[in-house]
N, C-alpha and C. Protein backbone atom coordinates (compact mmCIF):
# COMPACT_ATOMS: atom_id res chain seq x y z
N UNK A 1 0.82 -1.19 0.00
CA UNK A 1 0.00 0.00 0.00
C UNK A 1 0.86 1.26 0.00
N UNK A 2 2.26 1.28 0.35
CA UNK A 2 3.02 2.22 0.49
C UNK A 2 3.69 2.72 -0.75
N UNK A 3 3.43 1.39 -1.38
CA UNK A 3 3.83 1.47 -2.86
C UNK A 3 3.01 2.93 -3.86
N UNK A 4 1.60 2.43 -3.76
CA UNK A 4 0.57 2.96 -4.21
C UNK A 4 0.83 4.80 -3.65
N UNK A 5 0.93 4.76 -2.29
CA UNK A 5 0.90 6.12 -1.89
C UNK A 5 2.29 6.96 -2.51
N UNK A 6 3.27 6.25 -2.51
CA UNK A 6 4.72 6.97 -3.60
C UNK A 6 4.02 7.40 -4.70
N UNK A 7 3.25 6.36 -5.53
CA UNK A 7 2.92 6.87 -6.92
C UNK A 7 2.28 7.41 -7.05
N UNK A 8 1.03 7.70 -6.04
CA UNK A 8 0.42 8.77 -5.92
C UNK A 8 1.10 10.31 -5.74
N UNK A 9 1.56 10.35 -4.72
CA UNK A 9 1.95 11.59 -4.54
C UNK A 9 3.19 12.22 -5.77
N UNK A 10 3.91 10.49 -6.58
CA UNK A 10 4.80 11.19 -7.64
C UNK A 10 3.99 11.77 -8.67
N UNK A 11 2.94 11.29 -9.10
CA UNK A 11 2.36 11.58 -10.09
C UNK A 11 1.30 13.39 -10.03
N UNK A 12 1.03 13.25 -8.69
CA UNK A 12 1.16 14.80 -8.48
C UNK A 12 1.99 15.34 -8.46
N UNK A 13 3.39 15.58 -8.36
CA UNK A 13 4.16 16.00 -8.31
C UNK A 13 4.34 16.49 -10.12
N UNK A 14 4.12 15.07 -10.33
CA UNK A 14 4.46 15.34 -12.30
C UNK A 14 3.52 16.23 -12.50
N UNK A 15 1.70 16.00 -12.47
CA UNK A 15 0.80 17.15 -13.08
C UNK A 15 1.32 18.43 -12.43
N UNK A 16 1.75 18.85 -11.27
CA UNK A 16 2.12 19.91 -10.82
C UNK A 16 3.37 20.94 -11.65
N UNK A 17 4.44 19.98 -12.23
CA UNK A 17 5.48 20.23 -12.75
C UNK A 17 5.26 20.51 -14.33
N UNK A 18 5.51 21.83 -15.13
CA UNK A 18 5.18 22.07 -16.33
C UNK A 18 6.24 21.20 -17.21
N UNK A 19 7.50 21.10 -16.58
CA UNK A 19 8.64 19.86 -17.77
C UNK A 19 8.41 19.17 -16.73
N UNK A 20 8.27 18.06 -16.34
CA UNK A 20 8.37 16.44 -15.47
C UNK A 20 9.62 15.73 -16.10
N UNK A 21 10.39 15.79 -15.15
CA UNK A 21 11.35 14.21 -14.85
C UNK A 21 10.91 13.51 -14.19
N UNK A 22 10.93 12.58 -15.12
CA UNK A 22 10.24 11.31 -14.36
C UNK A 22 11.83 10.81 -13.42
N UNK A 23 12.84 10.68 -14.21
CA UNK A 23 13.96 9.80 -13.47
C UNK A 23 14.45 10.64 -11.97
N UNK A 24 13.92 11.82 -12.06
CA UNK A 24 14.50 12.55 -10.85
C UNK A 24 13.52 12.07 -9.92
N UNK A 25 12.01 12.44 -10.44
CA UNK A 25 10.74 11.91 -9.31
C UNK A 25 10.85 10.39 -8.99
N UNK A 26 11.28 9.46 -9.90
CA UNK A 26 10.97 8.68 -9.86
C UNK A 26 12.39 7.96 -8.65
N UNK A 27 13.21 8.78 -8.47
CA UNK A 27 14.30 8.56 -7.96
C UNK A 27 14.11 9.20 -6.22
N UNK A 28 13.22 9.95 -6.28
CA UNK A 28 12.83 10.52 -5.04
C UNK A 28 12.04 9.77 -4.27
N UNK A 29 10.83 9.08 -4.93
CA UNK A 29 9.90 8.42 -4.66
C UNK A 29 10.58 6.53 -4.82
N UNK A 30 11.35 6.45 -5.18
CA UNK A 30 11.85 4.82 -4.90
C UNK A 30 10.87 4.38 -6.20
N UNK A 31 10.66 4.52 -7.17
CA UNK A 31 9.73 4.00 -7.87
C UNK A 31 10.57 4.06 -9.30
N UNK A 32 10.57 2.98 -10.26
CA UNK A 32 10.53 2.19 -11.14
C UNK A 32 10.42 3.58 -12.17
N UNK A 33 11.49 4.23 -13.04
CA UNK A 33 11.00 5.16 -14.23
C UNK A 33 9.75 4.87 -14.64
N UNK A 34 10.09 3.55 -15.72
CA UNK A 34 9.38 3.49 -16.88
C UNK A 34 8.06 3.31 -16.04
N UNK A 35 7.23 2.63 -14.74
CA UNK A 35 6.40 2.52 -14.53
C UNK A 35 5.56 3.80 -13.85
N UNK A 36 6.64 4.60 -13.45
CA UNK A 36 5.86 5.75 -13.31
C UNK A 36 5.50 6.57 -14.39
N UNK A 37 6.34 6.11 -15.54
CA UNK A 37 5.92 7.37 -16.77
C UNK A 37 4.78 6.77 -17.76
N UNK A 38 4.86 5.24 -17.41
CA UNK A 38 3.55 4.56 -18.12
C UNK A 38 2.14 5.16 -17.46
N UNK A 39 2.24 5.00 -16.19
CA UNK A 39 1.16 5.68 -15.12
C UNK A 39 0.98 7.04 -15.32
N UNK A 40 1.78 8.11 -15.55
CA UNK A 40 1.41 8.84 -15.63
C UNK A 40 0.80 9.65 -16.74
N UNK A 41 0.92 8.70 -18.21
CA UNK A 41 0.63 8.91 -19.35
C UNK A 41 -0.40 8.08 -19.20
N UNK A 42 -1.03 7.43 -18.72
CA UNK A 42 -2.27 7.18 -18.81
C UNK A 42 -2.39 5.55 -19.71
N UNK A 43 -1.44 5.21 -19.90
CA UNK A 43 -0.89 3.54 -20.58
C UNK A 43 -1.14 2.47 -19.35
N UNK A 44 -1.34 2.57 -18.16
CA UNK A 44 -1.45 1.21 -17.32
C UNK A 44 -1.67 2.13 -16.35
N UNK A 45 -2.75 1.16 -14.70
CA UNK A 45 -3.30 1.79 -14.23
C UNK A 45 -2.60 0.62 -12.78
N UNK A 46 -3.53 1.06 -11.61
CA UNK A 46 -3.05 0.81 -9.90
C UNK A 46 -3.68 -0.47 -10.48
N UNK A 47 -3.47 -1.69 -9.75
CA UNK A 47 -3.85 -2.87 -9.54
C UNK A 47 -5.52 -3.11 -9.32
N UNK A 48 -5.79 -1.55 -8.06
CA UNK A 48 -6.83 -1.82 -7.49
C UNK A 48 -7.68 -1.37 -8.49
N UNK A 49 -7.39 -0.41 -9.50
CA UNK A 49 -8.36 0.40 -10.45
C UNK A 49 -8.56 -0.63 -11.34
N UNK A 50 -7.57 -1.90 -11.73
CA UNK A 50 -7.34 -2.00 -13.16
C UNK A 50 -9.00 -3.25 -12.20
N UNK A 51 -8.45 -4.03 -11.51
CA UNK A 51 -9.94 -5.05 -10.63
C UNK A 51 -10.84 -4.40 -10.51
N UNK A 52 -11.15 -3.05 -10.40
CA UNK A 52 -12.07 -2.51 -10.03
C UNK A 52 -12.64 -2.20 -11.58
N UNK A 53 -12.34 -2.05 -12.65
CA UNK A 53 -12.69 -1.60 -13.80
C UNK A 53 -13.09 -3.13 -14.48
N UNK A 54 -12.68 -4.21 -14.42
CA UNK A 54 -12.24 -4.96 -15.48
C UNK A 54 -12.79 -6.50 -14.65
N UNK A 55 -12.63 -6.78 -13.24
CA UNK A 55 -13.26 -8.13 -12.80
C UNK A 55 -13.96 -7.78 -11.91
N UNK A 56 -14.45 -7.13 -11.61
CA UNK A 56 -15.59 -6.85 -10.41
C UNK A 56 -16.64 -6.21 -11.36
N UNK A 57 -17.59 -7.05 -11.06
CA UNK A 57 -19.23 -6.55 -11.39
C UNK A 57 -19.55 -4.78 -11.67
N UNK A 58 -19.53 -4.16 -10.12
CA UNK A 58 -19.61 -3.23 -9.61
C UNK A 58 -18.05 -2.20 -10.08
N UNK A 59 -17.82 -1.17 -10.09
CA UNK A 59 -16.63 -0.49 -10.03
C UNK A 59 -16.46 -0.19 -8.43
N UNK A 60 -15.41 0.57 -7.77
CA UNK A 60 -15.29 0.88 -6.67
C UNK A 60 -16.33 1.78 -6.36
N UNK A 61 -16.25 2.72 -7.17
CA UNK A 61 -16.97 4.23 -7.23
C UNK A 61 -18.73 3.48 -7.17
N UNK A 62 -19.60 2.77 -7.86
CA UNK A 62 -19.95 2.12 -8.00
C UNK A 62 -20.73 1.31 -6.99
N UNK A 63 -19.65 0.85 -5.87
CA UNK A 63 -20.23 0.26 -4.86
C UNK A 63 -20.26 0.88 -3.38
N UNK A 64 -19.59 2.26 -3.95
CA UNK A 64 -20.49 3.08 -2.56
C UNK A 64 -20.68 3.80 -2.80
N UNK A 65 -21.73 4.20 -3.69
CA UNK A 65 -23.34 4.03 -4.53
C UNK A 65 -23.74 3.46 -3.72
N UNK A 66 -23.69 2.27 -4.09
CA UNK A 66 -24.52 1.37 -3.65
C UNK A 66 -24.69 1.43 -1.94
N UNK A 67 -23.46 0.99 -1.30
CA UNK A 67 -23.36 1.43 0.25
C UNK A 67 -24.07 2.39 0.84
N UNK A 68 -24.11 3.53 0.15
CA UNK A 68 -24.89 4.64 0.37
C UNK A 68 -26.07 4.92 0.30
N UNK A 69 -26.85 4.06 -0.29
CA UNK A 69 -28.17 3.82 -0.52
C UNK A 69 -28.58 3.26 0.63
N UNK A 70 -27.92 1.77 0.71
CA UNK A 70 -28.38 1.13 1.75
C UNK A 70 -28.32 1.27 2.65
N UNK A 71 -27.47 2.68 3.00
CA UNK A 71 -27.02 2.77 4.70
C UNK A 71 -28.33 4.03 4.28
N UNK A 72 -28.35 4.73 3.52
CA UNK A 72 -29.64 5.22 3.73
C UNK A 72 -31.13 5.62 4.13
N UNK A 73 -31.51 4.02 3.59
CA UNK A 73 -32.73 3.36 3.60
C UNK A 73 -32.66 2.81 5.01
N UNK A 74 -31.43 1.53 5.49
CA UNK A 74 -31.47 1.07 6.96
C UNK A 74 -31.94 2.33 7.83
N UNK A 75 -30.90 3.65 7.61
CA UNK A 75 -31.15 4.43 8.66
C UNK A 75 -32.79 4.98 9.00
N UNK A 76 -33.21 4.91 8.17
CA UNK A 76 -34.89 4.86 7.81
C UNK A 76 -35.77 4.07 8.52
N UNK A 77 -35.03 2.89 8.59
CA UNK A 77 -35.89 1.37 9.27
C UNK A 77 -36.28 0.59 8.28
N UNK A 78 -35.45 0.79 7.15
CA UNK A 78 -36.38 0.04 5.91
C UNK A 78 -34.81 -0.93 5.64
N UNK A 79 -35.25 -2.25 6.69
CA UNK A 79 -33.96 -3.02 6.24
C UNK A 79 -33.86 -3.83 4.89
N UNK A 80 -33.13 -3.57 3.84
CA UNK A 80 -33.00 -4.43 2.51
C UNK A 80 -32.52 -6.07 2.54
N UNK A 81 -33.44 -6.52 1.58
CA UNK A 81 -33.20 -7.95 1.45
C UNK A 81 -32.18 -8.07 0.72
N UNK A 82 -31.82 -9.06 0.09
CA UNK A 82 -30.56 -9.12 -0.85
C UNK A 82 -31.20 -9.32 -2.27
N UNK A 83 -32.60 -9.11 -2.40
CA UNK A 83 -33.08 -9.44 -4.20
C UNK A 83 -33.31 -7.85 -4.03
N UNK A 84 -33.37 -6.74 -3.19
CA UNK A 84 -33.28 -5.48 -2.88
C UNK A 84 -31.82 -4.75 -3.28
N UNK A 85 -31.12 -5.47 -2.81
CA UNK A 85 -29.35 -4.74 -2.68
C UNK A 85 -29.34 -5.83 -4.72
N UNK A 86 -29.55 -6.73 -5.15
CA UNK A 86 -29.52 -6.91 -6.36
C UNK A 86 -29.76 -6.15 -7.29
N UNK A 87 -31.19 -5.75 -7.36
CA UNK A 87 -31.73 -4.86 -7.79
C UNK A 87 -31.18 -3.45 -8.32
N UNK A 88 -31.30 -3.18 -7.20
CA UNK A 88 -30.17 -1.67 -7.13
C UNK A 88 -28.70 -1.85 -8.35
N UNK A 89 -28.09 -2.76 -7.66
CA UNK A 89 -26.90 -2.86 -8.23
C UNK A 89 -27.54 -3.13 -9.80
N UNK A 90 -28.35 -4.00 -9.97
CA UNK A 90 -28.36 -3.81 -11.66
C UNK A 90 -28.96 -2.75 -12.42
N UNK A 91 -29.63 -1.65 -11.40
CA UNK A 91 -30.00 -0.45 -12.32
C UNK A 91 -28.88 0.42 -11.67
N UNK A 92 -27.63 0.24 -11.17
CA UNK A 92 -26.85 1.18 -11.48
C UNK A 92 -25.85 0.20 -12.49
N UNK A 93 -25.70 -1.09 -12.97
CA UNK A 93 -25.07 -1.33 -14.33
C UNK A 93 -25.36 -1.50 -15.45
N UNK A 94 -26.79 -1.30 -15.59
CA UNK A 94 -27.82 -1.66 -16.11
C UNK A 94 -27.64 -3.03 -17.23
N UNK A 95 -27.43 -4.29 -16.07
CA UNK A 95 -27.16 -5.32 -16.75
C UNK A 95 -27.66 -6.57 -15.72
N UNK A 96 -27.80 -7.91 -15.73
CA UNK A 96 -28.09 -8.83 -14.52
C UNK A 96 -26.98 -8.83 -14.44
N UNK A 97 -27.01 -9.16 -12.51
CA UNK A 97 -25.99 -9.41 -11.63
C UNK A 97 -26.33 -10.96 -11.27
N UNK A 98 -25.24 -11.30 -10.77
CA UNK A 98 -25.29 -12.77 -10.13
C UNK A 98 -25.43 -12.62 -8.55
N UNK A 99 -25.62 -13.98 -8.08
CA UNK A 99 -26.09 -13.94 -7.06
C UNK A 99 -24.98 -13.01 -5.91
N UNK A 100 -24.11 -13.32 -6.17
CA UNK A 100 -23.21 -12.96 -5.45
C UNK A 100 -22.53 -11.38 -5.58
């Protein structure tokens, strides 16, 4: 996770910077050139984005949506079933979900 937070903060560093070195940032931050300059050009993404885009049903963004609904409604007294929390989730992908 510490990984993630270097490349975060290098890659601000780059949008911040009107010329970007990557080998200087990338030398500050302990991080890999070429993988910070792939990342920051927009060619390959965090691990968690690329799962979150590509094998999960839901996106991150996505599922708290969803969280947010339901903590919504509970706070209400209106506790959701799970063909309820289904539901939801397939009119925010607008596709069937599986059970799970």
């Amino acid at each position: 996770m510490a990984h993630e937070q270097d490349m975060k903060a290098a890659l601000a560093e780059l949008d911040a910077s009107s010329k970007p070195n990557y080998t200087e940032i990338a030398e500050k931050y302990k991080l890999g050139r070429y993988a910070l300059s792939r990342r920051h050009q927009g060619k390959t993404t965090s691990r968690a984005d690329y799962f979150s885009n590509h094998r999960q049903c839901l996106t991150n963004i996505q599922e708290e949506i969803l969280i947010d609904q339901i903590n919504r409604l509970t706070d209400r007294g209106m506790p959701l079933t799970s063909q309820m929390v289904k539901n939801f989730a397939k009119e925010i992908i607008r596709r069937d979900v599986s059970k799970n």
